[in-house]
C-alpha atoms as a PDB file:
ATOM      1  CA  UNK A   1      76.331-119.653  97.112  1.00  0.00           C
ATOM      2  CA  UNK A   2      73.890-122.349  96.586  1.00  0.00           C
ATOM      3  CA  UNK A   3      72.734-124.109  93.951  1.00  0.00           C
ATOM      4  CA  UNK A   4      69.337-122.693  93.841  1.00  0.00           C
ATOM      5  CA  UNK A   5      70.627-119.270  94.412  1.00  0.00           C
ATOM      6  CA  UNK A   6      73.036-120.050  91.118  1.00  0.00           C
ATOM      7  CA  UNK A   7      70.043-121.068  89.018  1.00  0.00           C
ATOM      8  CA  UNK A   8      67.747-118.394  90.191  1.00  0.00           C
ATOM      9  CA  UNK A   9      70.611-115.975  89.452  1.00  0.00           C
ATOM     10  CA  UNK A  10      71.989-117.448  86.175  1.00  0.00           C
ATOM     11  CA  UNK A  11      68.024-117.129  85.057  1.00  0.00           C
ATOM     12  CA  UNK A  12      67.810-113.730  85.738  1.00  0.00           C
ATOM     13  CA  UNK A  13      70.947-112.782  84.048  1.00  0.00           C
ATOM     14  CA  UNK A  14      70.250-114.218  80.932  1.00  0.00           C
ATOM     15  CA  UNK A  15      66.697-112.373  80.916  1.00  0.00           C
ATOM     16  CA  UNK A  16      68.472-109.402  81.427  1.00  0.00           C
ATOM     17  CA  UNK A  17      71.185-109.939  78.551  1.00  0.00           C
ATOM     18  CA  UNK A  18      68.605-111.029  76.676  1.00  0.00           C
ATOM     19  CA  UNK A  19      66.195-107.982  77.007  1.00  0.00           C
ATOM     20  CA  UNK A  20      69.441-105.768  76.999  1.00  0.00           C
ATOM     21  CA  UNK A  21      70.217-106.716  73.835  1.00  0.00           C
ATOM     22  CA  UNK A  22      66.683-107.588  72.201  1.00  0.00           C
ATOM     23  CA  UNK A  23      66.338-107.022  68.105  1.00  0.00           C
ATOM     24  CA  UNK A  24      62.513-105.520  68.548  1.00  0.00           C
ATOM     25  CA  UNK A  25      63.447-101.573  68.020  1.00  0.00           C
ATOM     26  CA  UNK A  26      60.423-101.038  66.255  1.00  0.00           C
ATOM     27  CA  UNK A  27      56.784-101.710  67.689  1.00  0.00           C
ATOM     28  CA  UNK A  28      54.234-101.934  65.216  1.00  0.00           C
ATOM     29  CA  UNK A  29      50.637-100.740  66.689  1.00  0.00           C
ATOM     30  CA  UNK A  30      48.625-100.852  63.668  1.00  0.00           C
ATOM     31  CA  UNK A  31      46.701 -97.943  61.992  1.00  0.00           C
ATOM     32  CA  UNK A  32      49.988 -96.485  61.173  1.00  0.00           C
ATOM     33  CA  UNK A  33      51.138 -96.278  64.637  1.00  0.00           C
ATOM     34  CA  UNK A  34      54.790 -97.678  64.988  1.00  0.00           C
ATOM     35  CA  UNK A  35      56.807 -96.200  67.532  1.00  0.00           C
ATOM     36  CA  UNK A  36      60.557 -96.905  68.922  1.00  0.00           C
ATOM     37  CA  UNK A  37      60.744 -98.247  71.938  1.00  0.00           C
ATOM     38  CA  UNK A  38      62.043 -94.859  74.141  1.00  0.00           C
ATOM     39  CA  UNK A  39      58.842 -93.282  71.628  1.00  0.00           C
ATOM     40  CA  UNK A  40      56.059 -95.345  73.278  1.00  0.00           C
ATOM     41  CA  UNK A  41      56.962 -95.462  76.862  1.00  0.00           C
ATOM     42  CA  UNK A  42      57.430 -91.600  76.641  1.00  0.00           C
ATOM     43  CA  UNK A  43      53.489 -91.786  75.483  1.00  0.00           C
ATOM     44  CA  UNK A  44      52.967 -94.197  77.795  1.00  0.00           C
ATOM     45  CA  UNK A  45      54.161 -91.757  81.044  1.00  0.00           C
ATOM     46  CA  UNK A  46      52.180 -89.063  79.781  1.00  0.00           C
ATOM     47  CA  UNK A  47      49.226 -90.635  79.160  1.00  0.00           C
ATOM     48  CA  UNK A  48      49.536 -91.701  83.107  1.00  0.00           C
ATOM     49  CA  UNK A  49      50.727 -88.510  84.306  1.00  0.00           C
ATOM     50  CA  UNK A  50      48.913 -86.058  81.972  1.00  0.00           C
ATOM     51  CA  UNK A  51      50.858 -82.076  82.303  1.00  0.00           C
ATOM     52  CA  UNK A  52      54.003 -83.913  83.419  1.00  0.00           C
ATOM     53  CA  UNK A  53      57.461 -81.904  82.767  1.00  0.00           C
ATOM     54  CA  UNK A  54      59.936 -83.049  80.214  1.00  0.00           C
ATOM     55  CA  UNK A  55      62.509 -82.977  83.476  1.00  0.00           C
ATOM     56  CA  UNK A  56      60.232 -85.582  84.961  1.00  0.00           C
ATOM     57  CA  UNK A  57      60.309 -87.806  82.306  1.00  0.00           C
ATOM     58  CA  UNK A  58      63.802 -87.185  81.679  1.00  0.00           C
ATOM     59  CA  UNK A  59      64.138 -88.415  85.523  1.00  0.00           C
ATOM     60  CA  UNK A  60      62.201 -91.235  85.149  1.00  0.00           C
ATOM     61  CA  UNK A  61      64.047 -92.849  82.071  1.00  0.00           C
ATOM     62  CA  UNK A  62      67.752 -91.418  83.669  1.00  0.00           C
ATOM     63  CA  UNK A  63      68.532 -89.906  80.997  1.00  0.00           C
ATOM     64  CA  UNK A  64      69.097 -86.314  79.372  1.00  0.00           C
ATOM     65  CA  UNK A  65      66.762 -83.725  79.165  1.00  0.00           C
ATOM     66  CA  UNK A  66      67.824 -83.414  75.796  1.00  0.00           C
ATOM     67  CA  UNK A  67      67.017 -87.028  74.741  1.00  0.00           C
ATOM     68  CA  UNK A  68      63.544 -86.258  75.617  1.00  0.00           C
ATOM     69  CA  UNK A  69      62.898 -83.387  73.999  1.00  0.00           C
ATOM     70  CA  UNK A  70      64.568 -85.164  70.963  1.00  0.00           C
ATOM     71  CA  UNK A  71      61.660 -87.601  71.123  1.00  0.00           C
ATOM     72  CA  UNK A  72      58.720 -85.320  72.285  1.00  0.00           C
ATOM     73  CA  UNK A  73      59.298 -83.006  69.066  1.00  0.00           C
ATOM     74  CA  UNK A  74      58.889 -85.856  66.967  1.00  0.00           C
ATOM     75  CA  UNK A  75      56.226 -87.279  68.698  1.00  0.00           C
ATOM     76  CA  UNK A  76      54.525 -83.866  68.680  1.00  0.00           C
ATOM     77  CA  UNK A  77      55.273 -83.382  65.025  1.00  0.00           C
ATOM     78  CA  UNK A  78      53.426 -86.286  64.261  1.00  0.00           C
ATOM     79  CA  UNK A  79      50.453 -85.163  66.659  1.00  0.00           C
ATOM     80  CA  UNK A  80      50.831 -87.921  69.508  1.00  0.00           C
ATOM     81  CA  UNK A  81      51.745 -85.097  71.904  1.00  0.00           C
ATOM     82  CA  UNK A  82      50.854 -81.712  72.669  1.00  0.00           C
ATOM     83  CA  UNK A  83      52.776 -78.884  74.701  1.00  0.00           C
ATOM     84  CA  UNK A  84      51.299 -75.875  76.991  1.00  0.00           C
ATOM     85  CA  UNK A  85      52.591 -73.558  79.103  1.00  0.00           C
ATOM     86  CA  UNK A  86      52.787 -74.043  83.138  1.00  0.00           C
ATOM     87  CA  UNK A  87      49.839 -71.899  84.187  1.00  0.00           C
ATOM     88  CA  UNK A  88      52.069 -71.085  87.492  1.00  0.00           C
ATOM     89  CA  UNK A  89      55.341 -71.267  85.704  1.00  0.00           C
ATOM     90  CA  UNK A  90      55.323 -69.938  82.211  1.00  0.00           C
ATOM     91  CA  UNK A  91      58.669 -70.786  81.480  1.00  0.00           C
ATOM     92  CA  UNK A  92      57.820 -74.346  82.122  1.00  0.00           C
ATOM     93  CA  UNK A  93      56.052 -76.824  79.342  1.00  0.00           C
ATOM     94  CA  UNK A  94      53.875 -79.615  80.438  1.00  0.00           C
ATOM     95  CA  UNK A  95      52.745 -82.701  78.107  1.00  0.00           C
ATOM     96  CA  UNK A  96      49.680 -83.977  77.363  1.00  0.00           C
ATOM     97  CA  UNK A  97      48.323 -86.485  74.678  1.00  0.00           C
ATOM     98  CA  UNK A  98      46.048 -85.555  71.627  1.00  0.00           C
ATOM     99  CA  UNK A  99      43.571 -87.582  70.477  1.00  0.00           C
ATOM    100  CA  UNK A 100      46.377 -89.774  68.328  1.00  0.00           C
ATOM    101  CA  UNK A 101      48.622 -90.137  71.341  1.00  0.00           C
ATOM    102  CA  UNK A 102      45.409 -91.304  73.332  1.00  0.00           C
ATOM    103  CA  UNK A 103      44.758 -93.555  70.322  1.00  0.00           C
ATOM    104  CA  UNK A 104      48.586 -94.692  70.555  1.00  0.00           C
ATOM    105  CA  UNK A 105      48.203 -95.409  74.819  1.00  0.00           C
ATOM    106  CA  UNK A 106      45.233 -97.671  74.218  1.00  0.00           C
ATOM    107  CA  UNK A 107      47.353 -99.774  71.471  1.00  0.00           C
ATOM    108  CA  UNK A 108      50.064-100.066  73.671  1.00  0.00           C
ATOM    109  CA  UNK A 109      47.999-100.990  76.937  1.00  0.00           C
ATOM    110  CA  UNK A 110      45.834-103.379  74.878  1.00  0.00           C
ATOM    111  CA  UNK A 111      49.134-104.511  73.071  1.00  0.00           C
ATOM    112  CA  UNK A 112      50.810-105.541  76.577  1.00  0.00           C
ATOM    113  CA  UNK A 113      47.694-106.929  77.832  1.00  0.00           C
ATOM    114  CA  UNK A 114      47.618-109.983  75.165  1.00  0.00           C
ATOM    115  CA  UNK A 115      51.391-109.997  75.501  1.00  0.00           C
ATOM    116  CA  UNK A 116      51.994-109.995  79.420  1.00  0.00           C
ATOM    117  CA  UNK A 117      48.416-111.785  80.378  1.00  0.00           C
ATOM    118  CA  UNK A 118      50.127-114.718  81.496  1.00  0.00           C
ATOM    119  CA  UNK A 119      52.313-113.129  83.758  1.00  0.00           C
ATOM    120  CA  UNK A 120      49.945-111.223  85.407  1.00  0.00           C
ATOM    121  CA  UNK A 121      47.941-114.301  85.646  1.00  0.00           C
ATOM    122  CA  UNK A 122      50.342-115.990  87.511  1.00  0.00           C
ATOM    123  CA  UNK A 123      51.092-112.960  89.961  1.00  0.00           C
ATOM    124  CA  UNK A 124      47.757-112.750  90.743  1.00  0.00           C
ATOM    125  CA  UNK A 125      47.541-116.294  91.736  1.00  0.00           C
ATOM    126  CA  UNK A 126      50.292-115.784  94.419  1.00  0.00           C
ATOM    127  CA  UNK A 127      50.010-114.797  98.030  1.00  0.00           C
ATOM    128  CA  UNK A 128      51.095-111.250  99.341  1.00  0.00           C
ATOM    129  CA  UNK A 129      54.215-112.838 100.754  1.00  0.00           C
ATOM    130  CA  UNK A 130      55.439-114.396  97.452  1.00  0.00           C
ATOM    131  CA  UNK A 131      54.443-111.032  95.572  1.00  0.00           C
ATOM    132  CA  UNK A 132      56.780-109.281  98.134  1.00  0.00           C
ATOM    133  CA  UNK A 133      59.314-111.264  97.926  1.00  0.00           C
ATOM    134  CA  UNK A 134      59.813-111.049  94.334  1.00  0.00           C
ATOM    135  CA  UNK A 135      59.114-107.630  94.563  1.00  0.00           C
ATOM    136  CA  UNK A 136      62.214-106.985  97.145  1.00  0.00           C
ATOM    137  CA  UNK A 137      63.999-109.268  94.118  1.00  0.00           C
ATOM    138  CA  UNK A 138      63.445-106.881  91.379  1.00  0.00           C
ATOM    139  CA  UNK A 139      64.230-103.282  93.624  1.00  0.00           C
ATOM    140  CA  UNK A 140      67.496-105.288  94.323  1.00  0.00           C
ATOM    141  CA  UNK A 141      68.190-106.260  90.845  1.00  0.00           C
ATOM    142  CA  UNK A 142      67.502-102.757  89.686  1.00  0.00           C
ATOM    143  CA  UNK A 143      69.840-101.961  92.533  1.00  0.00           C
ATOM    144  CA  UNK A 144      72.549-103.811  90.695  1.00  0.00           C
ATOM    145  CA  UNK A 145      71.765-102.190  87.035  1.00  0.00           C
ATOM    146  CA  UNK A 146      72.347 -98.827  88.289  1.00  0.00           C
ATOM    147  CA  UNK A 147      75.388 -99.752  89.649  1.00  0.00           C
ATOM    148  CA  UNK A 148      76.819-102.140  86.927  1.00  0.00           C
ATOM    149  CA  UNK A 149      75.466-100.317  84.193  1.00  0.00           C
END
């Protein structure tokens, strides 16, 4: 391996343990809004895919259906999310966001805006060819997480 290869590698791993095991559980949105971290993303793919299925989140996160709909009913008991019926499938339930779960989406966008600016600074500063190649990077580290863990 070389040494470059090492670094690059040894870097990435300690991100990952370090994100793996990070102490933030809790994210604090103001106006009363503070949210595990499995909480917020789940607002966060409905407010991008508004009527998406609890299977599709459940998909999207790999994990049970049952985790989901663990975290939707509180989220819905504290009006972030509301449920309706499939119009084609009645049996189904799709997801959408009230006015406090829009309120919640707009926290957390704005919230990972100042947070991540640089970052997307810097991508945007870099050619097509660097953006792919870290790009074909990450789909091959997320390669190895499903595999290792």
């Amino acid at each position: 391996m070389k040494k470059t290869s090492y670094a690059i590698m040894s870097d990435f791993m300690h991100l990952f343990e370090t994100v793996a095991n990070g102490r933030v559980n809790r994210l604090d949105l103001g106006n009363d809004m503070v949210f595990y971290r499995g909480e917020i993303h789940i607002i966060k793919v409905i407010g991008d895919q508004p009527g998406i299925f609890i299977s599709e989140i459940a998909r999207f996160f790999h994990v049970t259906r049952a985790v989901v709909s663990k975290s939707v009913l509180k989220l819905e008991r504290n009006g972030y999310v509301r449920k309706e019926k499939d119009l084609n499938d009645k049996k189904r339930i799709q997801l959408y966001l009230t006015e406090r779960g829009q309120a919640a989406f707009q926290a957390h966008e704005r919230f990972h805006q100042e947070f991540d600016g640089q970052i997307y600074q810097y991508l945007d500063s870099l050619k097509e060819e660097e953006l792919a190649v870290i790009s074909l990077f990450l789909k091959k580290a997320q390669q190895m997480n499903e595999r290792y863990f």
